[in-house]
C-alpha atoms as a PDB file:
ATOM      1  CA  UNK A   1       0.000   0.000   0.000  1.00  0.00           C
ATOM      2  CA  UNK A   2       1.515   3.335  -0.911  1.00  0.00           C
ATOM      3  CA  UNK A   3       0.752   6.700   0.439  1.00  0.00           C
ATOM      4  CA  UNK A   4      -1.045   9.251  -1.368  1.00  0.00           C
ATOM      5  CA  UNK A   5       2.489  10.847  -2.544  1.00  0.00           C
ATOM      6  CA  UNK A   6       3.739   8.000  -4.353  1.00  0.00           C
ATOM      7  CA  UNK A   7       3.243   7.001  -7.998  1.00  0.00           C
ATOM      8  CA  UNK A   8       2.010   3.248  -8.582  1.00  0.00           C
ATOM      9  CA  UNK A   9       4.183   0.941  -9.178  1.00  0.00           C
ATOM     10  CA  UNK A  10       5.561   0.601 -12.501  1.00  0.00           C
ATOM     11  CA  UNK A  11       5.924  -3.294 -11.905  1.00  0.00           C
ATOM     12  CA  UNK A  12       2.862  -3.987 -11.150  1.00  0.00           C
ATOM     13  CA  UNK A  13       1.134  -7.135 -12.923  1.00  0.00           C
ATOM     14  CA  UNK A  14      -2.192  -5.473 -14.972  1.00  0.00           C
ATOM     15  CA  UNK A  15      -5.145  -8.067 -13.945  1.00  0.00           C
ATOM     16  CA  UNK A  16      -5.170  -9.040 -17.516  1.00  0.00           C
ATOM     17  CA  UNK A  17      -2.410 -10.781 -17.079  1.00  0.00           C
ATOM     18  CA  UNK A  18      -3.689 -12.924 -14.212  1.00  0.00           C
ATOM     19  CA  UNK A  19      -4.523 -16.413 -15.018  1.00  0.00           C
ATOM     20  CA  UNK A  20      -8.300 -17.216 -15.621  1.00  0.00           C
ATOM     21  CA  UNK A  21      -8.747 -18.972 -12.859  1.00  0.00           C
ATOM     22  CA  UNK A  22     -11.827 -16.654 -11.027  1.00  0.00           C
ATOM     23  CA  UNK A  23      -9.785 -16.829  -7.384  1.00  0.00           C
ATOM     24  CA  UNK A  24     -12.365 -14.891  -6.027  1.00  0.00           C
ATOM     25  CA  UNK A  25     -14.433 -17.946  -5.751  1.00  0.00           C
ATOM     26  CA  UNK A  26     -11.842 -20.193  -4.811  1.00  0.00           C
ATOM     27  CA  UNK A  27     -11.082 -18.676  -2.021  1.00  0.00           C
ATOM     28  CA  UNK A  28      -7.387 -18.293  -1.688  1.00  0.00           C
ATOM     29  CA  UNK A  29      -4.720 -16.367  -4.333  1.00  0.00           C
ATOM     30  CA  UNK A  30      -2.086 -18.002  -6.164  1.00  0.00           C
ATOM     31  CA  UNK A  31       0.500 -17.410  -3.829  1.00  0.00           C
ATOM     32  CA  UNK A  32      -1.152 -19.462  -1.115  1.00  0.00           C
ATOM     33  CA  UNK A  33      -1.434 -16.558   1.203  1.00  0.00           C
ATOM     34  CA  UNK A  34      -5.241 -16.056   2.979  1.00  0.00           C
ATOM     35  CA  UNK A  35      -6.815 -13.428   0.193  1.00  0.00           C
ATOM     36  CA  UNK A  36      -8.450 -10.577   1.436  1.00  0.00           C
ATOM     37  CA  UNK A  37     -12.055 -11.718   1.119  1.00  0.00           C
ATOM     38  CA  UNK A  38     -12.425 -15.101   2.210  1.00  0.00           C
ATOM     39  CA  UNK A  39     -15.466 -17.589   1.254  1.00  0.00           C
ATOM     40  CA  UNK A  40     -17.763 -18.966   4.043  1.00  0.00           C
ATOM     41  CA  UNK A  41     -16.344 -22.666   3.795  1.00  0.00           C
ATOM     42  CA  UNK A  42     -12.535 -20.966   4.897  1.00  0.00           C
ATOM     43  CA  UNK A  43     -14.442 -18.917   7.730  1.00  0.00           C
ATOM     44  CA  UNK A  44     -16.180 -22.165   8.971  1.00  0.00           C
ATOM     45  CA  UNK A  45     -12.930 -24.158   8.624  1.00  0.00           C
ATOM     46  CA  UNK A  46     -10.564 -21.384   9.997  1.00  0.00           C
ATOM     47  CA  UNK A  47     -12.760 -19.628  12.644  1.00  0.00           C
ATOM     48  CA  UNK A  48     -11.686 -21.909  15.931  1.00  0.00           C
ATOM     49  CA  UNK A  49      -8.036 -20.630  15.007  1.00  0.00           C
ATOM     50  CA  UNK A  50      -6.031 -19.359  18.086  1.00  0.00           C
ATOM     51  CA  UNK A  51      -4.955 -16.106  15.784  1.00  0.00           C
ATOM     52  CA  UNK A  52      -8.552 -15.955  13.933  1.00  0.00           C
ATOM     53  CA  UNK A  53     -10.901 -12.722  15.226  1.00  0.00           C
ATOM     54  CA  UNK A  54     -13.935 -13.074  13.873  1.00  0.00           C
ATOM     55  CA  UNK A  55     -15.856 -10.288  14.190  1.00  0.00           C
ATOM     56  CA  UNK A  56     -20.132  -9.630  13.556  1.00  0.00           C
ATOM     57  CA  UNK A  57     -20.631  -5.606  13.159  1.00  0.00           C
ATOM     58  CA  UNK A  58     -24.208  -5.941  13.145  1.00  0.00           C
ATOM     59  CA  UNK A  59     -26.336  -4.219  16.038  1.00  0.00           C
ATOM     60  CA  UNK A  60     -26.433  -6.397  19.394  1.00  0.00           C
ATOM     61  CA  UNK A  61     -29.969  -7.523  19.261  1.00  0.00           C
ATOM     62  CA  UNK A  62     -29.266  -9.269  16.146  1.00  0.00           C
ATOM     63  CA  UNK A  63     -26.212 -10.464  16.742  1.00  0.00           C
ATOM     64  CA  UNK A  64     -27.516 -11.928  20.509  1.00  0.00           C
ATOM     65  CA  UNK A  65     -31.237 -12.574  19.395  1.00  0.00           C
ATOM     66  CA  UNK A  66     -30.491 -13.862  15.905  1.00  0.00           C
ATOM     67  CA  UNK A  67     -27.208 -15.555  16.029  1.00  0.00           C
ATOM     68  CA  UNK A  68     -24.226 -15.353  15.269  1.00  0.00           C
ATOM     69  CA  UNK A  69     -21.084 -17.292  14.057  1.00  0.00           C
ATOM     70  CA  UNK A  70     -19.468 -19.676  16.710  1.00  0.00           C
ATOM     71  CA  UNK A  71     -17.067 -17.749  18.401  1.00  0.00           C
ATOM     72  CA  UNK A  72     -17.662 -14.684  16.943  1.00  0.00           C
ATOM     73  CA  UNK A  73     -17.341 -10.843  19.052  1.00  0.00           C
ATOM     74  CA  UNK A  74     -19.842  -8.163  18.210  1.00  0.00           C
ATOM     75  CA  UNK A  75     -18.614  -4.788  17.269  1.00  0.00           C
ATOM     76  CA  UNK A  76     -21.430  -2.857  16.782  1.00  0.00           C
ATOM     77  CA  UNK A  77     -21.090  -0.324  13.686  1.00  0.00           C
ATOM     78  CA  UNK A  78     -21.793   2.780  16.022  1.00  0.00           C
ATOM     79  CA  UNK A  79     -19.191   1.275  17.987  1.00  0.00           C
ATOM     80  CA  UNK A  80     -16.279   2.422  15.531  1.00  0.00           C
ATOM     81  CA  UNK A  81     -18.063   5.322  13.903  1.00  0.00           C
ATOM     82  CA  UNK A  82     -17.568   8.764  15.300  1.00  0.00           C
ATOM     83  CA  UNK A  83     -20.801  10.746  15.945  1.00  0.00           C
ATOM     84  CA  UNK A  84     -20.331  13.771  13.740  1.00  0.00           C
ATOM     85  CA  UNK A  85     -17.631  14.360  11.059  1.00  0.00           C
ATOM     86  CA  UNK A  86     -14.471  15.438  12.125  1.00  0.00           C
ATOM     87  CA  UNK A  87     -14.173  15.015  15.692  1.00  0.00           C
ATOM     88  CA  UNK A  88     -11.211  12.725  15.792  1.00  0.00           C
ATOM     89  CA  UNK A  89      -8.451  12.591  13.212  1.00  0.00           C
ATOM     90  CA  UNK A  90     -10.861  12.925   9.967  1.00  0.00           C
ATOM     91  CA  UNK A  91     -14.128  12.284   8.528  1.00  0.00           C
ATOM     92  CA  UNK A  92     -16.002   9.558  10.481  1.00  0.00           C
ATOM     93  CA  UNK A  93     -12.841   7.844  12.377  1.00  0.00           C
ATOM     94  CA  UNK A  94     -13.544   7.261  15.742  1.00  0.00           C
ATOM     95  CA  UNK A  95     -10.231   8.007  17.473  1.00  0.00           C
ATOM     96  CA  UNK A  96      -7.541   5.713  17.820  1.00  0.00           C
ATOM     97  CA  UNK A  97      -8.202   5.169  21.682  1.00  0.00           C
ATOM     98  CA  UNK A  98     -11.622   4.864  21.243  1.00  0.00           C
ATOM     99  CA  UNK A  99     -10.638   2.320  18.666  1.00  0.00           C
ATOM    100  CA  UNK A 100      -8.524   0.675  20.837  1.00  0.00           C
ATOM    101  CA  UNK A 101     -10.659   0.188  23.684  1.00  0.00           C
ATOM    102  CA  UNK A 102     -13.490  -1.483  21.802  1.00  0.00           C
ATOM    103  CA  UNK A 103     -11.065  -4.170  20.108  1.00  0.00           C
ATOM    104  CA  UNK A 104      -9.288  -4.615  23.372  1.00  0.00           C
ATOM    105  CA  UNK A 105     -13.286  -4.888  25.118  1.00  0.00           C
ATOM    106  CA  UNK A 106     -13.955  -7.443  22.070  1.00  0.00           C
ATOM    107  CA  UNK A 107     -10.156  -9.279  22.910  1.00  0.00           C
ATOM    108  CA  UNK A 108      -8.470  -8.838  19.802  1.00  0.00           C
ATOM    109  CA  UNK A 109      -5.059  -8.226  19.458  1.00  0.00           C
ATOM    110  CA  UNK A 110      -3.094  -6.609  17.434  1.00  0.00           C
ATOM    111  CA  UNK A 111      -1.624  -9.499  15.452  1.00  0.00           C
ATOM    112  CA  UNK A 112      -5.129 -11.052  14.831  1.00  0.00           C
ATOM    113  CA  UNK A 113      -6.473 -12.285  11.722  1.00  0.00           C
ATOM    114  CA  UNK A 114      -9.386 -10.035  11.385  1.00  0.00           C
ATOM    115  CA  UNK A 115     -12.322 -12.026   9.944  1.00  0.00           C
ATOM    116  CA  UNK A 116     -15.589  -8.798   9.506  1.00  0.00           C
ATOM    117  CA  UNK A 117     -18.603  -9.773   8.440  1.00  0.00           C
ATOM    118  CA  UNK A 118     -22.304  -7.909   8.681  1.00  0.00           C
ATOM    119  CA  UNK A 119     -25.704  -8.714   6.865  1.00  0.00           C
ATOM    120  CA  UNK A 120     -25.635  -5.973   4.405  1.00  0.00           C
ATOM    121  CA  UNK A 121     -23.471  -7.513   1.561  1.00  0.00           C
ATOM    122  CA  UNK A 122     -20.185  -6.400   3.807  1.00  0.00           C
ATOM    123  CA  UNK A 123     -20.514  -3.030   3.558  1.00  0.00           C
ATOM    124  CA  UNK A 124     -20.571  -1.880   7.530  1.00  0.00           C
ATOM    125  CA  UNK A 125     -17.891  -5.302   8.055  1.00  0.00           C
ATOM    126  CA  UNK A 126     -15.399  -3.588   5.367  1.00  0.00           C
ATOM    127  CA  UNK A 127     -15.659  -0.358   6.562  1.00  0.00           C
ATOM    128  CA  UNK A 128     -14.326  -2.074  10.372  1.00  0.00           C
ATOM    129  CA  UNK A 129     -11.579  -3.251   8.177  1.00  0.00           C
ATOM    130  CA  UNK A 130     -10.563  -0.035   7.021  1.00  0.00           C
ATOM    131  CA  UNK A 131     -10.702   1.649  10.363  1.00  0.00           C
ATOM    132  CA  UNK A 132      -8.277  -1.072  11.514  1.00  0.00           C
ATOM    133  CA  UNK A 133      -6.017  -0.475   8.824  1.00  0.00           C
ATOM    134  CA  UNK A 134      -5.995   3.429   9.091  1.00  0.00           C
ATOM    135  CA  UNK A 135      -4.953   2.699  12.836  1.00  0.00           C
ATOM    136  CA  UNK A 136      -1.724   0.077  12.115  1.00  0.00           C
ATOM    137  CA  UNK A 137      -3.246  -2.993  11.928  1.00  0.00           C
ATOM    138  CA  UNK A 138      -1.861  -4.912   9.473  1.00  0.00           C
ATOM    139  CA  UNK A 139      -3.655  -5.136   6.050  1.00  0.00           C
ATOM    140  CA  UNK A 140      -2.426  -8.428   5.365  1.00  0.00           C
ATOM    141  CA  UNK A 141      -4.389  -9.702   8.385  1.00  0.00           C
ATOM    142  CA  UNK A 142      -7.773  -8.069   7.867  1.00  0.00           C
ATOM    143  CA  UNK A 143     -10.327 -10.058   5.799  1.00  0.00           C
ATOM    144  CA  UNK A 144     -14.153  -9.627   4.476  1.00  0.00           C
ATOM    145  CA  UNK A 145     -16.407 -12.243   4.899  1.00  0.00           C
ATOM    146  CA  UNK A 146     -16.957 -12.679   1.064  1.00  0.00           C
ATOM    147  CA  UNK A 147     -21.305 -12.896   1.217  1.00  0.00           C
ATOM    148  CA  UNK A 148     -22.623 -12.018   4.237  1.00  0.00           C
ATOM    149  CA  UNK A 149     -24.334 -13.660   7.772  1.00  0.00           C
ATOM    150  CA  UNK A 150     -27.672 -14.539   5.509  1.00  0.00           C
ATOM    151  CA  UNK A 151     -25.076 -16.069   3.075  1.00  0.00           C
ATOM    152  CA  UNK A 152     -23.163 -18.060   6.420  1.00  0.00           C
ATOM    153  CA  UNK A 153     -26.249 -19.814   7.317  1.00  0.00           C
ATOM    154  CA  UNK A 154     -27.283 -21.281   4.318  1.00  0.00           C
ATOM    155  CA  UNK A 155     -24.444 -23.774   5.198  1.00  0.00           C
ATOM    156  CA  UNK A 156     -23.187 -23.394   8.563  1.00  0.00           C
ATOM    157  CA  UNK A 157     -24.386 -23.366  11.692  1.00  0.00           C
ATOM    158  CA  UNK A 158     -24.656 -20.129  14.148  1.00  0.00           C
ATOM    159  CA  UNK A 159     -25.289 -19.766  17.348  1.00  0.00           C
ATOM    160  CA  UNK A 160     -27.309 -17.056  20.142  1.00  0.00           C
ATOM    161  CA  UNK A 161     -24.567 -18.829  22.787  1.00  0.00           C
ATOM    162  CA  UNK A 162     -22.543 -15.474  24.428  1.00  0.00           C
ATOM    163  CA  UNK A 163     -18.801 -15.957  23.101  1.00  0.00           C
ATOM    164  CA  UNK A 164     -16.096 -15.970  26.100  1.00  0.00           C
ATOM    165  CA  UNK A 165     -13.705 -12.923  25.784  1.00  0.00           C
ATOM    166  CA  UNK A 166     -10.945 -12.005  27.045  1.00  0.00           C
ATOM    167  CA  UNK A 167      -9.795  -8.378  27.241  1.00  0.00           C
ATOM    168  CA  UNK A 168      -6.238  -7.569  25.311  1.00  0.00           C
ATOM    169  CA  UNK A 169      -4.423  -4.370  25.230  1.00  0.00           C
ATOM    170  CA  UNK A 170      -5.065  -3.234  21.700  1.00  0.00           C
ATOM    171  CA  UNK A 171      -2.968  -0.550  20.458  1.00  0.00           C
ATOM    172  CA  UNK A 172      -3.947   1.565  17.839  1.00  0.00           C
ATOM    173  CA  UNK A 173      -2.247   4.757  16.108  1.00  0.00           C
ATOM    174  CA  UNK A 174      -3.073   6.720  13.237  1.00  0.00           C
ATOM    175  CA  UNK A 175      -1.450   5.958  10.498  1.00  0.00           C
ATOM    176  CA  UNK A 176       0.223   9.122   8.905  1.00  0.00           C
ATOM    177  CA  UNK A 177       1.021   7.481   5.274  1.00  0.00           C
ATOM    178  CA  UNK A 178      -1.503   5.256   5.339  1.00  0.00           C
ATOM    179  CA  UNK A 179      -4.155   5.109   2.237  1.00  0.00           C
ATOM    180  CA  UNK A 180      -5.966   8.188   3.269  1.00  0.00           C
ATOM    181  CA  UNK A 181      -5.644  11.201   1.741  1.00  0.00           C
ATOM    182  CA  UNK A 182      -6.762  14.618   2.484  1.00  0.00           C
ATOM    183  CA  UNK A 183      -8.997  17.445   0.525  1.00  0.00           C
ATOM    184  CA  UNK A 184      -5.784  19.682  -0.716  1.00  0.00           C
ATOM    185  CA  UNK A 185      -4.799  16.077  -2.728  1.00  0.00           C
ATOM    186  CA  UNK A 186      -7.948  15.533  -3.827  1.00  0.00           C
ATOM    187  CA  UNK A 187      -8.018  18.919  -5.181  1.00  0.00           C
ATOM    188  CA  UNK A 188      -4.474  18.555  -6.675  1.00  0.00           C
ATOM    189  CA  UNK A 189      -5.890  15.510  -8.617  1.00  0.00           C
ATOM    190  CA  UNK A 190      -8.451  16.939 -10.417  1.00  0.00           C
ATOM    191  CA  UNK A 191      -5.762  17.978 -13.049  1.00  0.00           C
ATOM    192  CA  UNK A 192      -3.427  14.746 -12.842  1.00  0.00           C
ATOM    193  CA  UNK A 193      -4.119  12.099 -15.579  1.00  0.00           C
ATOM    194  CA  UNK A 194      -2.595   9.265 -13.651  1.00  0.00           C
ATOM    195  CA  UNK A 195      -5.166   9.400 -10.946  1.00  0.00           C
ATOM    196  CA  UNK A 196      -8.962   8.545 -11.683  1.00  0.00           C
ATOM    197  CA  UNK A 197     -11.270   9.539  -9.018  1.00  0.00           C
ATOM    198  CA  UNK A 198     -14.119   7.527  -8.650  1.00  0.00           C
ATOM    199  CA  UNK A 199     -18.019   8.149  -6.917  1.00  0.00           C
ATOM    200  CA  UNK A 200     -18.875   5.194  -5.433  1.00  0.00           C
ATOM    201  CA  UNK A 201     -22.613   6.288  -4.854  1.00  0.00           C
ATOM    202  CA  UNK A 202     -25.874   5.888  -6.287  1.00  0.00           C
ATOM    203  CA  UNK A 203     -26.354   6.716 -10.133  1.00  0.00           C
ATOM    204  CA  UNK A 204     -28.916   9.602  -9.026  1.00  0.00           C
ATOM    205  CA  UNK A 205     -26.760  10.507  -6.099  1.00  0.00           C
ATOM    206  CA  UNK A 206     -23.915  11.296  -8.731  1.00  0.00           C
ATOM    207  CA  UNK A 207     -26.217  12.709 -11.412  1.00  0.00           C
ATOM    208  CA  UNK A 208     -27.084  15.947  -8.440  1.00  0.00           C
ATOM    209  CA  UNK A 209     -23.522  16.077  -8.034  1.00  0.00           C
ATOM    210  CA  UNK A 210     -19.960  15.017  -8.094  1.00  0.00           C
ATOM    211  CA  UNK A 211     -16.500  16.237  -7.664  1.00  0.00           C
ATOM    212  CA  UNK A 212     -15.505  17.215 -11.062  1.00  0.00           C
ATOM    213  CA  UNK A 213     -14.417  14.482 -13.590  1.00  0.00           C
ATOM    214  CA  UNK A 214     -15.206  11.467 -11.372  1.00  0.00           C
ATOM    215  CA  UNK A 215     -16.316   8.523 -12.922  1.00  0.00           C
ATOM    216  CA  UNK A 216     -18.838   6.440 -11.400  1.00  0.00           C
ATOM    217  CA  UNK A 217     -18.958   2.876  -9.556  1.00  0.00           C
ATOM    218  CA  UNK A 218     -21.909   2.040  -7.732  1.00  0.00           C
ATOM    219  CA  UNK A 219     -20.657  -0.056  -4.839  1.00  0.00           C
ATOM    220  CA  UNK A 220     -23.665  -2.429  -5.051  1.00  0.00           C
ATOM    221  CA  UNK A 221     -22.815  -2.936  -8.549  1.00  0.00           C
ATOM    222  CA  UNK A 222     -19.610  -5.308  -7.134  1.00  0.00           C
ATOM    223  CA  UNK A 223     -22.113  -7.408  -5.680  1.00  0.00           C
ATOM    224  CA  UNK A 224     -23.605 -10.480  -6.520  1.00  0.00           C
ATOM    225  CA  UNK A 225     -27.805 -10.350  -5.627  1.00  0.00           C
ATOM    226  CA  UNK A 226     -27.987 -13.710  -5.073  1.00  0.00           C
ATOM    227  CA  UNK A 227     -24.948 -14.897  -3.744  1.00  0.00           C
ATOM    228  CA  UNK A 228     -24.790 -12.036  -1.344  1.00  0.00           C
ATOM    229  CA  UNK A 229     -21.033 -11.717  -1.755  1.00  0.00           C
ATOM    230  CA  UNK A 230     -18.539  -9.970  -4.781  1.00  0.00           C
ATOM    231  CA  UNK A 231     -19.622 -10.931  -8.704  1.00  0.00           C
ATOM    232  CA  UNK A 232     -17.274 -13.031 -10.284  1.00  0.00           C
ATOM    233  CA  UNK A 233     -13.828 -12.191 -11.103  1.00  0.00           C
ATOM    234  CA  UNK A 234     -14.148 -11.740 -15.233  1.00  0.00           C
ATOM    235  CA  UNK A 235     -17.370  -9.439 -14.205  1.00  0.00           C
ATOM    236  CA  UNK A 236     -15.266  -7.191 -12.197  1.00  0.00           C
ATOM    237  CA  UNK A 237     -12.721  -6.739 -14.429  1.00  0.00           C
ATOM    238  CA  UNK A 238     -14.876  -5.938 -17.522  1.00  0.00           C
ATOM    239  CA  UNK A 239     -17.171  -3.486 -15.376  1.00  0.00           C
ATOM    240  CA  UNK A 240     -13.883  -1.887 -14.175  1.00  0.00           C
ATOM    241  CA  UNK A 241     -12.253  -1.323 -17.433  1.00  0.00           C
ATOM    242  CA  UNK A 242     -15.864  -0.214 -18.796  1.00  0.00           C
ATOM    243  CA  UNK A 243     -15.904   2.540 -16.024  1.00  0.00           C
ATOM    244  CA  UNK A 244     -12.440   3.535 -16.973  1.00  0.00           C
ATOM    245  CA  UNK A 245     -10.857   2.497 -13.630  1.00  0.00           C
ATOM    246  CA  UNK A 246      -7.546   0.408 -14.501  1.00  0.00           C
ATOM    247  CA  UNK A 247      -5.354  -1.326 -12.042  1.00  0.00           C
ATOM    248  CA  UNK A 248      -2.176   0.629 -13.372  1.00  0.00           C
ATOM    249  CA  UNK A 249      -3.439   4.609 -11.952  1.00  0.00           C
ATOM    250  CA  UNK A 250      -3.949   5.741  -8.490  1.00  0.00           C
ATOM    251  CA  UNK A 251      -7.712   4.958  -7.976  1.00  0.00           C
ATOM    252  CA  UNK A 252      -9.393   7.713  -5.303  1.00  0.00           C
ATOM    253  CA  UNK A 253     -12.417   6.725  -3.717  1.00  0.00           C
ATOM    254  CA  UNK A 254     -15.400   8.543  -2.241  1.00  0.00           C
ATOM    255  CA  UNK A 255     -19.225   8.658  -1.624  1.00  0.00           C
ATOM    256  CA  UNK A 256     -20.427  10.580   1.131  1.00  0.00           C
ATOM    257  CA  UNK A 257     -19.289   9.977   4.964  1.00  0.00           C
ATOM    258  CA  UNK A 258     -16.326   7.159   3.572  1.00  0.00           C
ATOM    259  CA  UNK A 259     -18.713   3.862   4.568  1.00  0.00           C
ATOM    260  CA  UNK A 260     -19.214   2.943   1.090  1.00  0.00           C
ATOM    261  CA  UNK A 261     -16.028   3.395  -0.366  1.00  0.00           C
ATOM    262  CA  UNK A 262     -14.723   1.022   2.232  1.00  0.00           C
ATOM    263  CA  UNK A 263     -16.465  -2.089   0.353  1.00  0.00           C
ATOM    264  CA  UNK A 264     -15.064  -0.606  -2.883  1.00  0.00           C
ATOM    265  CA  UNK A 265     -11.970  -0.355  -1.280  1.00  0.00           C
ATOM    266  CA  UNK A 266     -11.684  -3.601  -0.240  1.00  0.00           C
ATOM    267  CA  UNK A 267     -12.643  -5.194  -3.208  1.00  0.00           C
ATOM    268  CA  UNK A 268     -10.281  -3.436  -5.238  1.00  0.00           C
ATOM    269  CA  UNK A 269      -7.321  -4.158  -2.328  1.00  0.00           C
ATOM    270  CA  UNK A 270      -8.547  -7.771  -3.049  1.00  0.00           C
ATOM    271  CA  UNK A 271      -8.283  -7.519  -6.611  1.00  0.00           C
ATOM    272  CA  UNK A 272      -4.940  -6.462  -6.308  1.00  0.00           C
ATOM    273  CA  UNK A 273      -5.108  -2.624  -7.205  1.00  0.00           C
ATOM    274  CA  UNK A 274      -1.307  -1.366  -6.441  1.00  0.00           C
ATOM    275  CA  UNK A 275      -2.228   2.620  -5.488  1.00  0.00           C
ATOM    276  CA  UNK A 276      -5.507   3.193  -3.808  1.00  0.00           C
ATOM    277  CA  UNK A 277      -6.582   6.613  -2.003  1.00  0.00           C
ATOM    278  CA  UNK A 278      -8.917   6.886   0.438  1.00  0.00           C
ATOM    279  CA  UNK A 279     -11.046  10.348   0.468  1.00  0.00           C
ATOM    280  CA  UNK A 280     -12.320  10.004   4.188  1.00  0.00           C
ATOM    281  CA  UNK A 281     -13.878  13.667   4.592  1.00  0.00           C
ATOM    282  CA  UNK A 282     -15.486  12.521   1.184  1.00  0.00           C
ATOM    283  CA  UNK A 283     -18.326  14.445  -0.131  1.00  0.00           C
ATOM    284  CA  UNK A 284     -19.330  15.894   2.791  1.00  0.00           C
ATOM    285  CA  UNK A 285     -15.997  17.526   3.897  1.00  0.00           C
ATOM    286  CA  UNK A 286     -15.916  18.645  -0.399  1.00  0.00           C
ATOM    287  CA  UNK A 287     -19.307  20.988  -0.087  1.00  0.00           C
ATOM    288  CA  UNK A 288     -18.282  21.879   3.532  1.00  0.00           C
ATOM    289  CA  UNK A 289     -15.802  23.319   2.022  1.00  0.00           C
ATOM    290  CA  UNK A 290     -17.000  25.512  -0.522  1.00  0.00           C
ATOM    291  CA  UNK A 291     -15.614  22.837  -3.831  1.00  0.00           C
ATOM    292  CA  UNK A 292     -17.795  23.000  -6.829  1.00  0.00           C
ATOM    293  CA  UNK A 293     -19.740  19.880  -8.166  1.00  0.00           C
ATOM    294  CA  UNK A 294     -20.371  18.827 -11.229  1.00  0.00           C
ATOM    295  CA  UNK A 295     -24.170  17.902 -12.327  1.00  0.00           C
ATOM    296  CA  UNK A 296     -25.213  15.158 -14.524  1.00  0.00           C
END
């Protein structure tokens, strides 16, 4: 992952030159290591491991009065959002010791496999992941359930048994040159060719207005209706390159408040995108501010 000063890497494989093999349904990458969105046969085979966090963002009621996966914790959404923009670091972040006392309430630690998963086609779960990244946890370790709990329990069993916990010492710190990116480069790339900023809202949300030249990518337009989880790897890629969004630019991200962009972003980490930025005052710090939209 590169910060938002650095050019993508000239290396870097194009996805067209991936095998055909559609990895997104097999569950693990070429390279053997755990891919970033996992399938719900890995979670149910993986989620007893000692360094495996699996983690339900849903509200409590449904997590304790509907079930849950075995062994999950229950990190409410609200639990990691902040409750108006900009009151800790940027946008929606919660605070890195706000942050850090939830996950060490829910006992994870800091070298946990992070396992998020929701019942909203991973949406809230991915944007949990992206919090944890902003504040150091490792991105290698942080996974989406690839479906959803509705998706789970078509297969598996759950559970409304309370999972034991025991309290860690999470720490968390913001991460300077992480993905994120501020409104001064998101201005700046408005004239750079090598960066394609993309609206990851509604189509009628973008047609009232978005930041100049952004192209659009629905975020529900990633997922698969019936499966619950990501469309299948040749889909992606041709809906990408329709959009304009190739894996060889910086791609910049936003929607609104930063919760959608978090699935895009995570699909798109998963898919092996090199250079990724991360608007997280998004549209609503953009207008705040007095920026100009473009209509239509």
């Amino acid at each position: 992952m590169t910060d938002d000063g650095d050019d993508a890497d000239p290396t870097a494989v194009s996805l067209e030159d991936e095998p055909e093999v559609d990895w997104l349904r097999e569950g693990r990458m070429a390279h053997d290591e755990v891919p970033v969105l996992v399938g719900t046969e890995w979670l149910a085979a993986h989620r007893e491991d000692p360094d495996v966090a699996v983690i339900d963002v849903r509200d409590a009621w449904e997590f304790d009065g509907i079930g849950h996966v075995p062994g999950a914790v229950n990190v409410p959404f609200d639990a990691f959002r902040a409750t108006e923009h900009g009151e800790a670091e940027a946008g929606m972040l919660p605070g890195s010791r706000a942050f850090a006392d939830r996950m060490s309430e829910a006992g994870v630690a800091n070298d946990d496999r992070i396992v998020a998963y929701d019942d909203t086609n991973g949406v809230f779960a991915a944007r949990l992941l992206v919090t944890a990244e902003l504040y150091g946890h490792d991105p290698g370790r942080l996974h989406l359930l690839d479906g959803d709990f509705s998706a789970y329990t078509l297969e598996h069993e759950t559970t409304g048994e309370a999972t034991a916990i025991e309290s860690t010492d999470y720490r968390a710190t913001y991460e300077e040159r992480g993905p994120l990116v501020s409104l001064a480069t998101v201005e700046a790339a408005l004239d750079d060719p090598g960066t394609v900023i993309v609206d990851t809202r509604e189509e009628w949300e973008y047609e009232e207005g978005h930041i100049p030249g952004a192209v659009r990518l629905d975020w529900q337009e990633l997922v698969d209706a019936d499966t619950r989880g990501v469309r299948p790897g040749d889909e992606l890629r041709t809906l990408l390159a329709d959009r304009g969004i190739p894996p060889g630019e910086r791609v910049l991200l936003y929607c609104n408040t930063a919760r959608r962009i978090s699935h895009t972003y995570t699909v798109l980490r998963h898919l092996g995108f090199p250079n990724l930025a991360f608007y997280e005052g998004s549209l609503t710090e953009w207008e705040a501010e007095g920026n100009e939209l473009e209509t239509g």
